[in-house]
PDB file of N, CA and C in Angstrom:
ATOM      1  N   UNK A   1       6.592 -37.323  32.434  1.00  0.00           N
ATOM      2  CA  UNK A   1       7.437 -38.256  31.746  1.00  0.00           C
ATOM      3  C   UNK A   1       7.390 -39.629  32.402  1.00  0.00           C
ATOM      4  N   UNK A   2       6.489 -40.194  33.337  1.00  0.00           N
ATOM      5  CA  UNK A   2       6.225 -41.500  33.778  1.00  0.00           C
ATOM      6  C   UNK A   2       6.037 -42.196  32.856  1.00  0.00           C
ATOM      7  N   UNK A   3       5.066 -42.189  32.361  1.00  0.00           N
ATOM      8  CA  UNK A   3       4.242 -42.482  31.446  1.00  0.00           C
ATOM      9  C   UNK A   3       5.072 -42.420  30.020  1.00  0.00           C
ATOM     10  N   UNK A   4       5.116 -43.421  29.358  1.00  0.00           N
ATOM     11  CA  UNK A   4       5.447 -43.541  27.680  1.00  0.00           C
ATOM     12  C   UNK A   4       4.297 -44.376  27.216  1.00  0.00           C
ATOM     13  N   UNK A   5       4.165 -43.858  25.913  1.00  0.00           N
ATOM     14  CA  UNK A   5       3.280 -44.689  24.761  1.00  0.00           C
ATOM     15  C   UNK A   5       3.987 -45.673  24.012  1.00  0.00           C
ATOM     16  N   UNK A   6       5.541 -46.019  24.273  1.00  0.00           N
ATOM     17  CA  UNK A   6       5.894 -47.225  23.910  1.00  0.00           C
ATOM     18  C   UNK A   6       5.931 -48.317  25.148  1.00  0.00           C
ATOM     19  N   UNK A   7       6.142 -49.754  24.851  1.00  0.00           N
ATOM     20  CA  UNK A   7       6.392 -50.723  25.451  1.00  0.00           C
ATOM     21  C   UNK A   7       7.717 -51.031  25.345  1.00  0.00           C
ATOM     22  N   UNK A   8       8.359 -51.305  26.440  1.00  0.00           N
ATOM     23  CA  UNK A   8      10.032 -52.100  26.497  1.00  0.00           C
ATOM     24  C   UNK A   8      10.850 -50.710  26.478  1.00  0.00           C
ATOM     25  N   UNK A   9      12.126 -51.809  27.241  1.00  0.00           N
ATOM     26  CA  UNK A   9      12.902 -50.539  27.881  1.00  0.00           C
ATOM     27  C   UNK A   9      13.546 -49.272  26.161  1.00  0.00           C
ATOM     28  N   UNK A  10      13.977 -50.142  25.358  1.00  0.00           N
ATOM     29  CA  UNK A  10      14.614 -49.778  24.502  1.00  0.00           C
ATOM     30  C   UNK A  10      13.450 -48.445  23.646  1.00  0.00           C
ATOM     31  N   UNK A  11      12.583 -48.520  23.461  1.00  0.00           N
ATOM     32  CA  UNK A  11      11.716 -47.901  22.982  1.00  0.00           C
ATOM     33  C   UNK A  11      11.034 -46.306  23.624  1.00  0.00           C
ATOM     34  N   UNK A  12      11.386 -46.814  24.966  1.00  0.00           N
ATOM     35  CA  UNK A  12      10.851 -46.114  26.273  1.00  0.00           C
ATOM     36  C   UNK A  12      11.975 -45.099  26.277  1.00  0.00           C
ATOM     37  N   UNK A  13      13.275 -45.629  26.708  1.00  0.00           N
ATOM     38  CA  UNK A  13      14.521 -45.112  26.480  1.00  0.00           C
ATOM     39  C   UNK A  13      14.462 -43.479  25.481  1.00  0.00           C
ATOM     40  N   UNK A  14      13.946 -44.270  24.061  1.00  0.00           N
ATOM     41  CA  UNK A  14      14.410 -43.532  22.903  1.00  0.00           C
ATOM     42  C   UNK A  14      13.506 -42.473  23.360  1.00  0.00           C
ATOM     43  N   UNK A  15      12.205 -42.309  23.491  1.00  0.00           N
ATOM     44  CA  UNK A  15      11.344 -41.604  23.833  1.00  0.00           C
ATOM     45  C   UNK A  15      11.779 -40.405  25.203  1.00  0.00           C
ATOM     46  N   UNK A  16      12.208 -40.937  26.073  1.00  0.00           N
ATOM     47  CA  UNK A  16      12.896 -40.138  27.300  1.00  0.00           C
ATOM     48  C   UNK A  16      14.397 -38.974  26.358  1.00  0.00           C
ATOM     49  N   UNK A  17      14.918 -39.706  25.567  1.00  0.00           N
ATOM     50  CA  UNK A  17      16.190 -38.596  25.095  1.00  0.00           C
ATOM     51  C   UNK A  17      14.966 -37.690  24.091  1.00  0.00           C
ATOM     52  N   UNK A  18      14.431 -38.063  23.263  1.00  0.00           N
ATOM     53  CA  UNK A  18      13.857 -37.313  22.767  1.00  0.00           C
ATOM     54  C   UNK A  18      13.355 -35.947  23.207  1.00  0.00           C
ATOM     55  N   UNK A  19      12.724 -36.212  24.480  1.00  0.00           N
ATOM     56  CA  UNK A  19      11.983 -35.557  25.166  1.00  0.00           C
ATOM     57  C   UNK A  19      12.937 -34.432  25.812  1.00  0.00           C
ATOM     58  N   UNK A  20      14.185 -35.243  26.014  1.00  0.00           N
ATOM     59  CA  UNK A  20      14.636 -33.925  26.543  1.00  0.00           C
ATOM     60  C   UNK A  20      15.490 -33.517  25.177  1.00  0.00           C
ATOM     61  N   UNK A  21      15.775 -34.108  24.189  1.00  0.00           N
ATOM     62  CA  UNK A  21      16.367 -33.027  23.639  1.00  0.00           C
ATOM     63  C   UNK A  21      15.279 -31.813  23.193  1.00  0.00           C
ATOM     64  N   UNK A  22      13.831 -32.334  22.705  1.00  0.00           N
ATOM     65  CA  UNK A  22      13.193 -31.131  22.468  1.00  0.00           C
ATOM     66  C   UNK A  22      13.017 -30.176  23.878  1.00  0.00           C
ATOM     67  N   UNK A  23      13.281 -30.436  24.619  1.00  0.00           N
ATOM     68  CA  UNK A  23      13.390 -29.373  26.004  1.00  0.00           C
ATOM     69  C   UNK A  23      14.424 -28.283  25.708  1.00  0.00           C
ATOM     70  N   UNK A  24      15.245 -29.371  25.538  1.00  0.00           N
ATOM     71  CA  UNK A  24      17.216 -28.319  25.174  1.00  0.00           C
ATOM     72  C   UNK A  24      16.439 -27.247  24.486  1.00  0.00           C
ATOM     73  N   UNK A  25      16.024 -27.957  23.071  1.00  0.00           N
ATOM     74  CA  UNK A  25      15.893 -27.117  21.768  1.00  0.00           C
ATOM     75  C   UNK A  25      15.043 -25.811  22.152  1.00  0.00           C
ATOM     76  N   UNK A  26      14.140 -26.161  23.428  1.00  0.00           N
ATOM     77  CA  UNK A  26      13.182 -24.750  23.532  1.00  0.00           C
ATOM     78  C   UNK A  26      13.881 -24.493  24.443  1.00  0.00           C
ATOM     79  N   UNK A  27      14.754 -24.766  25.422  1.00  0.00           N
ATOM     80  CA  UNK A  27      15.505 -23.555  26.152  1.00  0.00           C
ATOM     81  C   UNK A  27      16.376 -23.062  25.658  1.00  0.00           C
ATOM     82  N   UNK A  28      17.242 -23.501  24.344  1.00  0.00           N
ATOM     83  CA  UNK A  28      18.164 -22.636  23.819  1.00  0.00           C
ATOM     84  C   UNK A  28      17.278 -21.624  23.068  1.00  0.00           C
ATOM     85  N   UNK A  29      16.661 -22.160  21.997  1.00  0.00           N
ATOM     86  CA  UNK A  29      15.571 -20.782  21.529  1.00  0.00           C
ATOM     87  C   UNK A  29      15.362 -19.755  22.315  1.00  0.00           C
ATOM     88  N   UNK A  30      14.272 -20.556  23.695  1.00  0.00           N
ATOM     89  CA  UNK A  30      14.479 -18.756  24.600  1.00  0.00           C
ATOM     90  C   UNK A  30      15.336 -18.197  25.378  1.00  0.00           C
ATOM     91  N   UNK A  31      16.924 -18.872  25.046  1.00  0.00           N
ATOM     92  CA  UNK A  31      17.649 -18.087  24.958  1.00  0.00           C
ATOM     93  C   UNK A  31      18.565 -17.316  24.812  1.00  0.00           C
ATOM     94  N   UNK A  32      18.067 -17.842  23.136  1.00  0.00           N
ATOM     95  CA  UNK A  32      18.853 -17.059  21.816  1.00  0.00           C
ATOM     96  C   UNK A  32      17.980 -15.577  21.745  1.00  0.00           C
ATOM     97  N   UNK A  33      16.484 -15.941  21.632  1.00  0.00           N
ATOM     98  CA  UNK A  33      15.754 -14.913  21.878  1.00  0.00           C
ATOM     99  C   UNK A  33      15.621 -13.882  22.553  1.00  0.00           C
ATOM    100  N   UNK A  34      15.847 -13.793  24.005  1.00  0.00           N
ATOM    101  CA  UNK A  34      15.738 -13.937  25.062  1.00  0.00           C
ATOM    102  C   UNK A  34      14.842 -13.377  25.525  1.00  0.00           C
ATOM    103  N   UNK A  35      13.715 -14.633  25.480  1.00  0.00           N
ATOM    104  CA  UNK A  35      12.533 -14.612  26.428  1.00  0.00           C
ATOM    105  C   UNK A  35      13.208 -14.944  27.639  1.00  0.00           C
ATOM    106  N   UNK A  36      11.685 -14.357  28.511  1.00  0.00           N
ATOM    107  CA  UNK A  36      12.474 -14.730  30.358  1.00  0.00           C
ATOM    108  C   UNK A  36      11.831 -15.833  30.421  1.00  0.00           C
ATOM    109  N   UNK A  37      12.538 -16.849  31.154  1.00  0.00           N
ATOM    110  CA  UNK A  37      12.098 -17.763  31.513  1.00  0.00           C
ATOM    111  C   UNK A  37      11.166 -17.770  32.905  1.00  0.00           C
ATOM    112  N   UNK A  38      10.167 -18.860  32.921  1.00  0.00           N
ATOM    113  CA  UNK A  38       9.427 -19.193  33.884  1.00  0.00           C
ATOM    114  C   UNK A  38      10.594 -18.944  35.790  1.00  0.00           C
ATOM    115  N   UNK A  39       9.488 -18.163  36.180  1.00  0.00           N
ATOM    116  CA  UNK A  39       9.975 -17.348  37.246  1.00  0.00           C
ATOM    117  C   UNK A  39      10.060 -18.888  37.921  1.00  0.00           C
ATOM    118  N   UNK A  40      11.474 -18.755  39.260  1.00  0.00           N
ATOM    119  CA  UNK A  40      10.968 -19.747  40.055  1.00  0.00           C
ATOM    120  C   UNK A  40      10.280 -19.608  41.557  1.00  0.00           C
ATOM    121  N   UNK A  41      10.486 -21.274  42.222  1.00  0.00           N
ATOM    122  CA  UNK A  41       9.884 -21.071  43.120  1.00  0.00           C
ATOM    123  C   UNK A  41      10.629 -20.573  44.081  1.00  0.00           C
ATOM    124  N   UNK A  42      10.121 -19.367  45.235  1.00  0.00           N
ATOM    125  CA  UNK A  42      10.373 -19.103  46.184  1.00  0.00           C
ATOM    126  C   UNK A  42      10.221 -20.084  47.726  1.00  0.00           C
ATOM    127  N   UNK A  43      10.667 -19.893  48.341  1.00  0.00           N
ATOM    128  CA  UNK A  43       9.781 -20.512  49.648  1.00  0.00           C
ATOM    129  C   UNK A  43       8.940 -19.576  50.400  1.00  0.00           C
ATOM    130  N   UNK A  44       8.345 -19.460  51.615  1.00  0.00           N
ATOM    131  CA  UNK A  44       7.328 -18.883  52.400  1.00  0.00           C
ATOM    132  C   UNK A  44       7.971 -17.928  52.797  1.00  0.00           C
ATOM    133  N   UNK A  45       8.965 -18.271  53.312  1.00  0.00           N
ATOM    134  CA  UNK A  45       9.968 -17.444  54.121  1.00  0.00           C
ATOM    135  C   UNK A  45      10.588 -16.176  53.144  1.00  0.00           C
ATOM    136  N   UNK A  46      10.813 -16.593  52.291  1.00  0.00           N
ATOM    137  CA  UNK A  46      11.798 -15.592  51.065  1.00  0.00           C
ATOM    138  C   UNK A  46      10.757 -14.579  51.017  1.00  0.00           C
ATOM    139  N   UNK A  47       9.158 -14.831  50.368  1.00  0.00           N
ATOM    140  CA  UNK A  47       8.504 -14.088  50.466  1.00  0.00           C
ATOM    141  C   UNK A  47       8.113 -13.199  51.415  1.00  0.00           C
ATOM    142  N   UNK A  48       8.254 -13.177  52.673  1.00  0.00           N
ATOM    143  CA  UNK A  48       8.393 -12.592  53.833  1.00  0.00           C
ATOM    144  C   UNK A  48       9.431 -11.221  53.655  1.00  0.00           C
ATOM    145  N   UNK A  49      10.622 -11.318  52.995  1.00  0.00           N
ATOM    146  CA  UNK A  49      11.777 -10.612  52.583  1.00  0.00           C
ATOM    147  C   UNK A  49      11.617  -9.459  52.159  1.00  0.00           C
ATOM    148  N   UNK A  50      11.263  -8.225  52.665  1.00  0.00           N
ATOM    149  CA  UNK A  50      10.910  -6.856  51.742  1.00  0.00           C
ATOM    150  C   UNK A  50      12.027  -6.519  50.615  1.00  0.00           C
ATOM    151  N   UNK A  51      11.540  -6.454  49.763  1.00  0.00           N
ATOM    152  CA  UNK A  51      12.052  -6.178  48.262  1.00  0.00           C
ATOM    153  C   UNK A  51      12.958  -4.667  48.759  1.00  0.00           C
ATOM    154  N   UNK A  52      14.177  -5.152  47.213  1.00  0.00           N
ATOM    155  CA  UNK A  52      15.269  -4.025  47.669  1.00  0.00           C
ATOM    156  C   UNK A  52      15.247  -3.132  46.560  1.00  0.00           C
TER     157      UNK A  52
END
């Protein structure tokens, strides 16, 4: 999201809400659905952790 294909703040702006509302729209979908969402990140250490 650095990057926009418009010029000027106002344009740029509109483009940034956009963007996240279509985000909202696919995280509520998956999870109305309920797909699992993208696992996160662990650190080095966590992984070290024998599973319970």
């Amino acid at each position: 999201m650095r990057r926009s294909r418009y010029r000027g703040n106002a344009k740029t702006h509109l483009q940034h809400l956009l963007i996240a509302a279509a985000m909202n729209l696919t995280r509520l979908d998956a999870w109305l659905t309920g797909t699992p969402l993208a696992p996160t990140r662990t650190s080095h250490f966590a992984t070290l952790r024998p599973a319970a």
